[in-house]
N, C-alpha and C. Protein backbone atom coordinates (compact mmCIF):
# COMPACT_ATOMS: atom_id res chain seq x y z
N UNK A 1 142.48 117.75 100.76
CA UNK A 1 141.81 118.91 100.19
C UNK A 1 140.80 119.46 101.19
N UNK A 2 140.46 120.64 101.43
CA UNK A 2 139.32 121.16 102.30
C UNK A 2 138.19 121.00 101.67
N UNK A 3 137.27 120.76 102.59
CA UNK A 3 135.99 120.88 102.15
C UNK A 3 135.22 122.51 101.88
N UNK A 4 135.87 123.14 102.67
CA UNK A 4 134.96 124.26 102.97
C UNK A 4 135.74 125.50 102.25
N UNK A 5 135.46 125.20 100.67
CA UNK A 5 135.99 125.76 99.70
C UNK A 5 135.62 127.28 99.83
N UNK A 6 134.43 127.43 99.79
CA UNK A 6 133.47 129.00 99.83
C UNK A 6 134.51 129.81 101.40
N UNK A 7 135.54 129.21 101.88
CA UNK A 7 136.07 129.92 103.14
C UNK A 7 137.31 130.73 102.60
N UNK A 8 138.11 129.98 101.41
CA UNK A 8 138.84 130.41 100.77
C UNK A 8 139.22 131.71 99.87
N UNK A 9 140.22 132.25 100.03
CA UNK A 9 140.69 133.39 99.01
C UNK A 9 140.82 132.39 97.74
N UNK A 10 140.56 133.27 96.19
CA UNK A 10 140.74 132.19 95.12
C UNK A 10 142.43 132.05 94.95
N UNK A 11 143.05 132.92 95.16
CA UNK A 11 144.54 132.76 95.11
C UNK A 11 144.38 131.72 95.73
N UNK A 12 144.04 131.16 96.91
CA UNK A 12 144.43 129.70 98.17
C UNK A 12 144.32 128.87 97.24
N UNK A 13 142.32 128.92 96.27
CA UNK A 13 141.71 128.08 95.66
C UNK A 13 142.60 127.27 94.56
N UNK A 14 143.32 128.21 93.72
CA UNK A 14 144.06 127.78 92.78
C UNK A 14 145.40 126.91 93.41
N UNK A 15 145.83 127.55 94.53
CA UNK A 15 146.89 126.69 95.05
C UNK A 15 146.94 125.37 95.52
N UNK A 16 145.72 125.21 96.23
CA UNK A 16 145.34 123.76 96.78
C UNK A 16 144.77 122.75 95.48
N UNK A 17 144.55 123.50 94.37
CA UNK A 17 144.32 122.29 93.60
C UNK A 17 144.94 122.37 92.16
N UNK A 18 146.21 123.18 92.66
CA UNK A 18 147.39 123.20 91.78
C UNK A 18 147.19 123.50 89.88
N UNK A 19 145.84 124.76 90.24
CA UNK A 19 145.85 124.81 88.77
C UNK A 19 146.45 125.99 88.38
N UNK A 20 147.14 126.28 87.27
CA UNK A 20 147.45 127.20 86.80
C UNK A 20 146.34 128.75 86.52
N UNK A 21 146.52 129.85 86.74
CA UNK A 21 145.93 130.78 86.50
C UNK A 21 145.59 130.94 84.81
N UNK A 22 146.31 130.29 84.11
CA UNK A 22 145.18 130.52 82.80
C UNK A 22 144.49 129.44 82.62
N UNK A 23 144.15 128.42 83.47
CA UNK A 23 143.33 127.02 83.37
C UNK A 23 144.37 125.97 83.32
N UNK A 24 143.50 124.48 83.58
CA UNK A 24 144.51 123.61 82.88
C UNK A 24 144.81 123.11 81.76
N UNK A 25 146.17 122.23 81.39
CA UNK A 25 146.30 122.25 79.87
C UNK A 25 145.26 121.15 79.47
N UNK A 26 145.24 120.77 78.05
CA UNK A 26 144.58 119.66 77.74
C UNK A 26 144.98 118.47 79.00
N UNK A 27 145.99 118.25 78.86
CA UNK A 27 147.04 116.60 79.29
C UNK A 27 146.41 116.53 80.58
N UNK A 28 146.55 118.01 81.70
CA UNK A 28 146.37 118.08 82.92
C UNK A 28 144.48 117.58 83.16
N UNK A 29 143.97 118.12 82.82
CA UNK A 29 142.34 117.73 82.31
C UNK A 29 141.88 116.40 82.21
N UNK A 30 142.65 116.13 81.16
CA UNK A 30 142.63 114.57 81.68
C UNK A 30 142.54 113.67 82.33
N UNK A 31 143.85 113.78 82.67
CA UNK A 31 144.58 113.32 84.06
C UNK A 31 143.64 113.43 85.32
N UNK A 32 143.06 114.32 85.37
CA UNK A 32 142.65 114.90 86.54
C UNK A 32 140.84 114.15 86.32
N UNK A 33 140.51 114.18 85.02
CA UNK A 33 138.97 113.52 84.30
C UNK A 33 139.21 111.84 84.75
N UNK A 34 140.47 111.01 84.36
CA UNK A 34 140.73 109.62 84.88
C UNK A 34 140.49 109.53 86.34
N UNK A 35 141.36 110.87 86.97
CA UNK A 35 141.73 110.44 88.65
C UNK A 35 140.16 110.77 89.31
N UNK A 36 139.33 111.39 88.57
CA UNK A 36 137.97 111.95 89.91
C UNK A 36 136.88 111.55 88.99
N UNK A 37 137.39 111.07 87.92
CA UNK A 37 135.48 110.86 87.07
C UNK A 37 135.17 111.72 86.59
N UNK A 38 133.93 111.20 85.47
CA UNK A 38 132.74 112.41 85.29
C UNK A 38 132.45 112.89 86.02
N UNK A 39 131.95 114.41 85.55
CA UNK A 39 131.55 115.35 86.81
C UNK A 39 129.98 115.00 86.34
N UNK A 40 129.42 113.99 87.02
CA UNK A 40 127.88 113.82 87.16
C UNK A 40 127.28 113.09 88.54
N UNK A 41 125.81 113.60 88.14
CA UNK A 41 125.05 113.41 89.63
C UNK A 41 125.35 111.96 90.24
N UNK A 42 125.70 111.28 91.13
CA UNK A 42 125.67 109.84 91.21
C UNK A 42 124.25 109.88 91.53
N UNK A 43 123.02 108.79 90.84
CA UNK A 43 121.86 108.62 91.38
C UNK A 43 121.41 107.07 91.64
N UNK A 44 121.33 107.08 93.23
CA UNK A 44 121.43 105.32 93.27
C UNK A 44 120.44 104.96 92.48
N UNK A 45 120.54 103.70 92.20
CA UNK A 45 119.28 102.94 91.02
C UNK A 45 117.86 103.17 91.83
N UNK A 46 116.88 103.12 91.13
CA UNK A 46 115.42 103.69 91.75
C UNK A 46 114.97 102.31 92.08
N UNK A 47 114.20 102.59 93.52
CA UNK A 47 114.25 101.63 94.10
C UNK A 47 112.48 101.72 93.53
N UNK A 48 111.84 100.89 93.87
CA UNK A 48 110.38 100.61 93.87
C UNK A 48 109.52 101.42 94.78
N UNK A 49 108.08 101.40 94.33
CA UNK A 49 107.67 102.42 95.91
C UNK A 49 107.23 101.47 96.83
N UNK A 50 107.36 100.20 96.65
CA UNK A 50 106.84 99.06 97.77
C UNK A 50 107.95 99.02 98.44
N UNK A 51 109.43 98.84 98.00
CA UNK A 51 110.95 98.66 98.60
C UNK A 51 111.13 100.21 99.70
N UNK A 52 110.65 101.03 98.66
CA UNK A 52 110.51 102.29 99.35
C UNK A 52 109.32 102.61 100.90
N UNK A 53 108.63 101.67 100.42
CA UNK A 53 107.18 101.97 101.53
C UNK A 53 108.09 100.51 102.63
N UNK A 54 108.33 99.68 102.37
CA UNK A 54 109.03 98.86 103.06
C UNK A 54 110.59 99.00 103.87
N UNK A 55 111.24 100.05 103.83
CA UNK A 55 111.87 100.29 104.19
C UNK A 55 111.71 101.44 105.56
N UNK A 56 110.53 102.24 105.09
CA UNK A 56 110.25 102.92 106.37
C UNK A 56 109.49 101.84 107.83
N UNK A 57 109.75 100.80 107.55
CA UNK A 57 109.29 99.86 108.96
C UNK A 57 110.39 99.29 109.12
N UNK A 58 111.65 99.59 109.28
CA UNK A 58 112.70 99.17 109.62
C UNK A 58 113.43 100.28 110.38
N UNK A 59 112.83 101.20 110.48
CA UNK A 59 113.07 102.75 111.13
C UNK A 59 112.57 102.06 112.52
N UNK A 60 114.33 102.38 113.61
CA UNK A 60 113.68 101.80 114.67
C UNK A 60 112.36 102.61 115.12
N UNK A 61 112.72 103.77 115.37
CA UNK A 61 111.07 104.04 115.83
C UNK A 61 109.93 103.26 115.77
N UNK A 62 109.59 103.48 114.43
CA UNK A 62 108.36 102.83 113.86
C UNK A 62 108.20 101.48 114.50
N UNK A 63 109.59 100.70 114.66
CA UNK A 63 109.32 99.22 115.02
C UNK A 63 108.88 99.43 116.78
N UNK A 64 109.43 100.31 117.38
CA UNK A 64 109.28 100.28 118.99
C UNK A 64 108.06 100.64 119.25
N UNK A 65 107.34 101.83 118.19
CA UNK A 65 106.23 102.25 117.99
C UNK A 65 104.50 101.09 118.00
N UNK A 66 105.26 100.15 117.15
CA UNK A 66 104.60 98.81 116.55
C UNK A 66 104.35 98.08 117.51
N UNK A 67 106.06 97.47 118.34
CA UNK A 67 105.89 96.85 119.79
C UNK A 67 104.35 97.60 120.85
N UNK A 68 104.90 99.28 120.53
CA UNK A 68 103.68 99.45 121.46
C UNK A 68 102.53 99.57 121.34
N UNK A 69 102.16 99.05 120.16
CA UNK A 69 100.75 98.93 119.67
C UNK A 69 100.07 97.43 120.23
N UNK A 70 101.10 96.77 119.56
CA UNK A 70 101.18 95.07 120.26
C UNK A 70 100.74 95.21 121.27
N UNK A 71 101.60 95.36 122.16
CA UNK A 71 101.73 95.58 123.99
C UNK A 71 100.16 96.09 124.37
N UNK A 72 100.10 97.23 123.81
CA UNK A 72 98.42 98.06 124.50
C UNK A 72 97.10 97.25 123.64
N UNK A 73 97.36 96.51 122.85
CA UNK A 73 96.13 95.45 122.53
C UNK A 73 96.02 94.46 123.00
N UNK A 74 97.22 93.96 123.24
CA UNK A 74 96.78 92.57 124.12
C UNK A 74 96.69 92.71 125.50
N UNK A 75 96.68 93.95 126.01
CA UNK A 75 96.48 94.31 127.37
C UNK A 75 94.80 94.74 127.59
N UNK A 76 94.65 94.92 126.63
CA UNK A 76 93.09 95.54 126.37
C UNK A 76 92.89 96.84 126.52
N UNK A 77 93.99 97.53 125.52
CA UNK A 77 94.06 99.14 125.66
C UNK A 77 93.56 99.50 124.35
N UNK A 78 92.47 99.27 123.88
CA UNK A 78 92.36 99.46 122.45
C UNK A 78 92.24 100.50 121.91
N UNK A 79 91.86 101.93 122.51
CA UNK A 79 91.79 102.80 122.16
C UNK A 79 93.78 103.87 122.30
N UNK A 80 94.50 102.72 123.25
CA UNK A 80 95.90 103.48 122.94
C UNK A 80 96.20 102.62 121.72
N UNK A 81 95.84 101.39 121.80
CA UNK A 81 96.51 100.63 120.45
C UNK A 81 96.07 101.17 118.88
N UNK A 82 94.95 102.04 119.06
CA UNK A 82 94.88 102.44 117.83
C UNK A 82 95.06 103.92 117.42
N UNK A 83 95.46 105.04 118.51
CA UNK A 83 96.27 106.07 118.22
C UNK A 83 97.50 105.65 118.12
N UNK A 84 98.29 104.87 118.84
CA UNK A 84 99.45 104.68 118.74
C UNK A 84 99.45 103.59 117.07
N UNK A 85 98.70 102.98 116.76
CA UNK A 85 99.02 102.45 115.24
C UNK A 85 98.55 103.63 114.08
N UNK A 86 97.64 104.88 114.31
CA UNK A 86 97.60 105.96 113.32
C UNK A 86 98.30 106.37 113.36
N UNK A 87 99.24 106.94 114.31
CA UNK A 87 100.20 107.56 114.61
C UNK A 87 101.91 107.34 113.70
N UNK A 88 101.77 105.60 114.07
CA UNK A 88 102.47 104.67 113.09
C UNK A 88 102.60 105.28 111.62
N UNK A 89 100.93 104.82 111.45
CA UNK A 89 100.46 104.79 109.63
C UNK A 89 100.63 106.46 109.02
N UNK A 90 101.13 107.29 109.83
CA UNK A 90 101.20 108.72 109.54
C UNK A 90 102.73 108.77 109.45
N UNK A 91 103.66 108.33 110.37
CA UNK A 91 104.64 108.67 110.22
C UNK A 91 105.72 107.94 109.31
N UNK A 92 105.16 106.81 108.94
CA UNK A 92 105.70 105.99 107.41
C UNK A 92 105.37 106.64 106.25
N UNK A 93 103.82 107.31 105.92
CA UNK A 93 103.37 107.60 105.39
C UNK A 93 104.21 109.34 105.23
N UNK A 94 104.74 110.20 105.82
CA UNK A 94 105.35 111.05 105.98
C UNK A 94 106.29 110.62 105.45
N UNK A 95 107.24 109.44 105.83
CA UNK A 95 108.93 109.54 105.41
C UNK A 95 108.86 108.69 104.23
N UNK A 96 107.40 107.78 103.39
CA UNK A 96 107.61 107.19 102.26
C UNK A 96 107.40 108.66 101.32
N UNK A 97 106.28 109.58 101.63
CA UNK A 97 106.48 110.92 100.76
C UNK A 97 107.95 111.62 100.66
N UNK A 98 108.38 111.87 101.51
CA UNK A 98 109.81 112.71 102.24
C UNK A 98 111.00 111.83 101.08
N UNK A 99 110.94 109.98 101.18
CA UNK A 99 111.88 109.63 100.43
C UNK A 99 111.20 109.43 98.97
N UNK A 100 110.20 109.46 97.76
CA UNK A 100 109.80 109.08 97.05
C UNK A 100 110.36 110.53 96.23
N UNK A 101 110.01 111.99 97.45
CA UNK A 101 110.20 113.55 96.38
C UNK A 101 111.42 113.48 96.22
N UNK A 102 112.54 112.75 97.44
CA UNK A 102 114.10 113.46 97.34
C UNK A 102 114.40 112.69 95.82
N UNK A 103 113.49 111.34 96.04
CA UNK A 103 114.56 110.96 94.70
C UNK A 103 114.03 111.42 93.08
N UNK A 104 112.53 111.75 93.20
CA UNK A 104 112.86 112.36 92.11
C UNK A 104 113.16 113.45 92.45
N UNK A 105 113.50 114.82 93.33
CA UNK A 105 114.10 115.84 93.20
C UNK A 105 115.46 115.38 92.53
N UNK A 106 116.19 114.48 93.29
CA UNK A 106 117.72 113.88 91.99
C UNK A 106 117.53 114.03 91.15
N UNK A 107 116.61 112.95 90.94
CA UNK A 107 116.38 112.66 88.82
C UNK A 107 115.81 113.97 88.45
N UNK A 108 115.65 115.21 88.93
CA UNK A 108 115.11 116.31 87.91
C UNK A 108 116.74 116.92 88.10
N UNK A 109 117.52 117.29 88.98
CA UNK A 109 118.94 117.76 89.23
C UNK A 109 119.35 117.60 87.95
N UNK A 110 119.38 116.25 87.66
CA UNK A 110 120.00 115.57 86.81
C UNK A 110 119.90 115.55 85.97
N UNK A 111 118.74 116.04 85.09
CA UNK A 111 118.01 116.21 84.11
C UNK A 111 118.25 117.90 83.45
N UNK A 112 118.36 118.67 84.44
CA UNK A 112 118.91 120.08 84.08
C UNK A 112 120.36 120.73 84.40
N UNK A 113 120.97 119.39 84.35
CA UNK A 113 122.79 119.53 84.40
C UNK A 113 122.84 119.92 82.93
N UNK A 114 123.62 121.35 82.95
CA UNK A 114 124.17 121.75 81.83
C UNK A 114 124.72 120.35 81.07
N UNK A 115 124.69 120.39 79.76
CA UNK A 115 125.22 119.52 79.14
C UNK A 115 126.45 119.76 78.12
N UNK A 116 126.66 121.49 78.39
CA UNK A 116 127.88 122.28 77.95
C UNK A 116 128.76 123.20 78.80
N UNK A 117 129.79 123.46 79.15
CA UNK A 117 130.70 124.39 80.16
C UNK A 117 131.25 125.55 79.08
N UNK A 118 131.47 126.29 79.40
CA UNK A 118 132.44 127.00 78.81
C UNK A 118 134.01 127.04 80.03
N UNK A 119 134.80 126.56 79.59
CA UNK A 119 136.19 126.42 80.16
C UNK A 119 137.38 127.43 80.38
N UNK A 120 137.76 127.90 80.78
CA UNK A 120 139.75 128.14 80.08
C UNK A 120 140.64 127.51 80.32
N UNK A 121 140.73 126.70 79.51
CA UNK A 121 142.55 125.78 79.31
C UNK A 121 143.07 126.43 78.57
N UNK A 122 144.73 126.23 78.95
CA UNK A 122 145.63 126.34 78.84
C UNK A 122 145.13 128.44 77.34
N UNK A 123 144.73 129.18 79.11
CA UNK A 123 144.53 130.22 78.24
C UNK A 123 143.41 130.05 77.13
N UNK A 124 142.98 129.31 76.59
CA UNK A 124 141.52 129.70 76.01
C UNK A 124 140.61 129.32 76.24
N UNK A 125 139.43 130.69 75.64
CA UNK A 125 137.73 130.02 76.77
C UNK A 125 137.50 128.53 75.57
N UNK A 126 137.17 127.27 75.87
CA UNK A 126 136.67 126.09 75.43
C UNK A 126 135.45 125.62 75.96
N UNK A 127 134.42 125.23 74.59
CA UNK A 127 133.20 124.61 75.28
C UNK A 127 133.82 123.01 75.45
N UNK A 128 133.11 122.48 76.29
CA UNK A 128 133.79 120.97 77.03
C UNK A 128 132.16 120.52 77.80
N UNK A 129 131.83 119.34 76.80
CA UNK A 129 130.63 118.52 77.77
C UNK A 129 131.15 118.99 78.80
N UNK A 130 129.76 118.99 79.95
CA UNK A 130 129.57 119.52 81.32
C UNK A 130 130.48 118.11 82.07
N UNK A 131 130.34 116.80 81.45
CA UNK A 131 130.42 115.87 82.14
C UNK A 131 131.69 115.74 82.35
N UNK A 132 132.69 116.46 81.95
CA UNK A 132 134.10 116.65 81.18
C UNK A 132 135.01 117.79 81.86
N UNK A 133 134.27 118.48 83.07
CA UNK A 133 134.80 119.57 83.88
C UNK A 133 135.30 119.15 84.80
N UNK A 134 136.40 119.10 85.64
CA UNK A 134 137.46 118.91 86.21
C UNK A 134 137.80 119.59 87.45
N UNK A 135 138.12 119.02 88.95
CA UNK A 135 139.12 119.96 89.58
C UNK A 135 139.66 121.04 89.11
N UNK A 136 140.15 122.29 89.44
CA UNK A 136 140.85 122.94 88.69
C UNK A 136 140.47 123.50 87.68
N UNK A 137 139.62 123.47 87.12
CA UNK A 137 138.64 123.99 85.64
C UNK A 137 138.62 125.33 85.87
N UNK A 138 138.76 125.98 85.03
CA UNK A 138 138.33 127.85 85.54
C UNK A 138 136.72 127.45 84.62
N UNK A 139 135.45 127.48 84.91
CA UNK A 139 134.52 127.96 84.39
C UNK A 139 133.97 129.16 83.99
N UNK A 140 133.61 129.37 83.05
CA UNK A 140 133.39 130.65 82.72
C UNK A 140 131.77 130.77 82.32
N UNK A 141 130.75 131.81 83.39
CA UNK A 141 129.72 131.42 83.24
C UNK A 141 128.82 133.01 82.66
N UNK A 142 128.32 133.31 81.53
CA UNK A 142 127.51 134.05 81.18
C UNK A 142 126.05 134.70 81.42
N UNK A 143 125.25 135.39 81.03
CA UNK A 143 124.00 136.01 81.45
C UNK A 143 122.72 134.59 80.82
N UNK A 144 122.51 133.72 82.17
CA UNK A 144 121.00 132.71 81.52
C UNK A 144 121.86 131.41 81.14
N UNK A 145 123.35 131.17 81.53
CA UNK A 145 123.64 130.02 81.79
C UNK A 145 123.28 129.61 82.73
N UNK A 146 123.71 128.26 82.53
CA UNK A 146 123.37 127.28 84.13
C UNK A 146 124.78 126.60 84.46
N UNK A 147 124.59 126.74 85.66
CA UNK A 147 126.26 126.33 86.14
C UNK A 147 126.49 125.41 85.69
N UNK A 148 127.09 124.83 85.61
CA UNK A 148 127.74 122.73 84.48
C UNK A 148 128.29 122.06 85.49
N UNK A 149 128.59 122.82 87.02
CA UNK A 149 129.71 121.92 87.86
C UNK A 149 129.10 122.44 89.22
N UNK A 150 129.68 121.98 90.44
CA UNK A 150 129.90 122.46 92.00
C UNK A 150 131.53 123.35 91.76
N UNK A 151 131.20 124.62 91.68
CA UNK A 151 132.18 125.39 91.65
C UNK A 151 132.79 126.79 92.46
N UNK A 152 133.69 127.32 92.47
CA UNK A 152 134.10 128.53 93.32
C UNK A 152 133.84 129.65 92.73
N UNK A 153 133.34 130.65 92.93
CA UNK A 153 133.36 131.80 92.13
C UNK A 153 135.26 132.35 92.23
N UNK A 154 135.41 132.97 91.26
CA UNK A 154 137.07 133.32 91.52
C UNK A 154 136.76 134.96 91.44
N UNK A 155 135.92 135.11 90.24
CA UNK A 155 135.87 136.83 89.97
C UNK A 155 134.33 137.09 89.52
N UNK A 156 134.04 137.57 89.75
CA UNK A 156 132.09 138.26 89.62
C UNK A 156 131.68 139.30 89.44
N UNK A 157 130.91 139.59 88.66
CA UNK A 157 130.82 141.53 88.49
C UNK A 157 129.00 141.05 88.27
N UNK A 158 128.54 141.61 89.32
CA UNK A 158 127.04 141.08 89.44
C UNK A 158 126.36 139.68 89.48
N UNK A 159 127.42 139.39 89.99
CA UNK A 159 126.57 137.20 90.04
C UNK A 159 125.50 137.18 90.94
N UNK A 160 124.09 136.53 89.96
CA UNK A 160 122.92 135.96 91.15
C UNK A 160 123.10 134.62 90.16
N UNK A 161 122.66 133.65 90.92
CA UNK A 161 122.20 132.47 90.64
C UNK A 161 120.98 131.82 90.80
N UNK A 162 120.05 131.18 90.26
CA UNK A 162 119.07 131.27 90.20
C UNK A 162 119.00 129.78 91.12
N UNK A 163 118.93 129.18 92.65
CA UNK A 163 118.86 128.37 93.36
C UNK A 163 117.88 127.55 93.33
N UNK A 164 116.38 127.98 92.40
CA UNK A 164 115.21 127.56 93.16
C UNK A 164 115.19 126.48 93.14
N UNK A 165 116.04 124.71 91.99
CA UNK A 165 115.88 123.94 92.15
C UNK A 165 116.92 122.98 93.08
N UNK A 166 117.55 123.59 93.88
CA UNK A 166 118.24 123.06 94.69
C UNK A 166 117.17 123.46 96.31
N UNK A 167 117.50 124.73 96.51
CA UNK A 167 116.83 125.02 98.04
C UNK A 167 115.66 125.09 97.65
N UNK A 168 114.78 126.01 97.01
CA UNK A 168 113.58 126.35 96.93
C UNK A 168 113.36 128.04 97.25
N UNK A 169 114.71 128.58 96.73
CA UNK A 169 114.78 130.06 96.89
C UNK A 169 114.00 130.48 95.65
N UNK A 170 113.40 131.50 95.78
CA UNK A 170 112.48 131.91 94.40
C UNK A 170 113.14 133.24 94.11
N UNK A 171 114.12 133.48 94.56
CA UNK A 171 115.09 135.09 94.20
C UNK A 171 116.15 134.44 94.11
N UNK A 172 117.12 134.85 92.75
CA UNK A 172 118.13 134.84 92.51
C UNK A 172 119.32 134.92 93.97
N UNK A 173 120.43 134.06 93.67
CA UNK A 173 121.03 134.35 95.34
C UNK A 173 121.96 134.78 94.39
N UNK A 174 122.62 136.24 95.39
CA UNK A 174 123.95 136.72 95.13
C UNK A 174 125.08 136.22 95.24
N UNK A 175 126.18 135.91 94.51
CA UNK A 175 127.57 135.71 94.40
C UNK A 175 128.51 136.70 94.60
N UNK A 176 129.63 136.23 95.39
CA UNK A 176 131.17 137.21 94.81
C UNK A 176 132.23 136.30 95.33
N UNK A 177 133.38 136.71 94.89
CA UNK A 177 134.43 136.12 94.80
C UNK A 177 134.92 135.80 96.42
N UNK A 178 134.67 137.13 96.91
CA UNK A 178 135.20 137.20 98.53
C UNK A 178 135.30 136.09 99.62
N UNK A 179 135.42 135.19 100.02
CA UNK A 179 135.54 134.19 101.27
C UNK A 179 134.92 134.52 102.30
């Protein structure tokens, strides 16, 4: 399958993942729900903020960084040994913030996953838990929904999407069908 879906005509779209133009049937849905899973966030288990603060000293940097703190104190460089250890205590302190927001940025993702789709199988629009959307799904999305899936636009007559909790866009981003 390609990755780089948004490159595609939707005619291609439908072809490469063999769905029918009025959606898929129940059976196919299925099938397709067994073979790829729920459509939900995977969020690794939350680690601790000590596991978390302990993991940024395993960043080689930091450790070569450390060596050279070592090195310029027992040489009697004390004034490099202790920019070079703030320097340290700043840049752990940077990537324990950097990893503590991404993961709750997840757990909020995750938290404002539609928990309803509107569908078309086999020809009619169907609401279908979000968790329950499929390869192949035609979604059908209205004025002040929230998307339910990672999906293609196929057809659009004024699509913005409201991005801000993914990038941090504060204007609606425009959609269209086009490749």
């Amino acid at each position: 399958m390609p990755s780089a879906w948004h490159t595609l005509q939707p005619a291609d779209v439908l072809r490469e993942l063999a769905a029918p133009e009025g959606g898929l049937t129940p059976e196919q849905a299925l099938r397709r729900l067994q073979l790829h899973g729920p459509n939900e966030l995977q969020v690794p288990e939350r680690s601790s903020a000590w596991h978390t603060l302990a993991a940024q000293f395993r960043n080689v940097l930091v450790v070569i960084l450390l060596a050279a703190t070592l090195l310029s104190g027992l040489l009697g460089h004390g004034l490099e040994a202790t920019v070079i250890a703030v320097i340290v205590l700043f840049a752990v302190l940077l990537g324990f913030i950097q990893e503590y927001r991404a993961e709750r940025a997840l757990e909020a993702l995750r938290e404002m996953a539609a928990p309803v789709g509107h569908v078309i199988r086999a020809g009619v629009e169907t609401a279908v838990p979000a968790r329950e959307i499929v390869p192949g799904d035609l979604v059908v999305l209205r004025a002040g929904d929230r998307v339910p899936a990672d999906a293609r636009v196929m057809s659009a007559i004024n699509l913005a999407i409201d991005e801000a909790a993914l990038t941090g866009e504060s204007a609606p981003v425009a959609k269209s069908a086009g490749a």
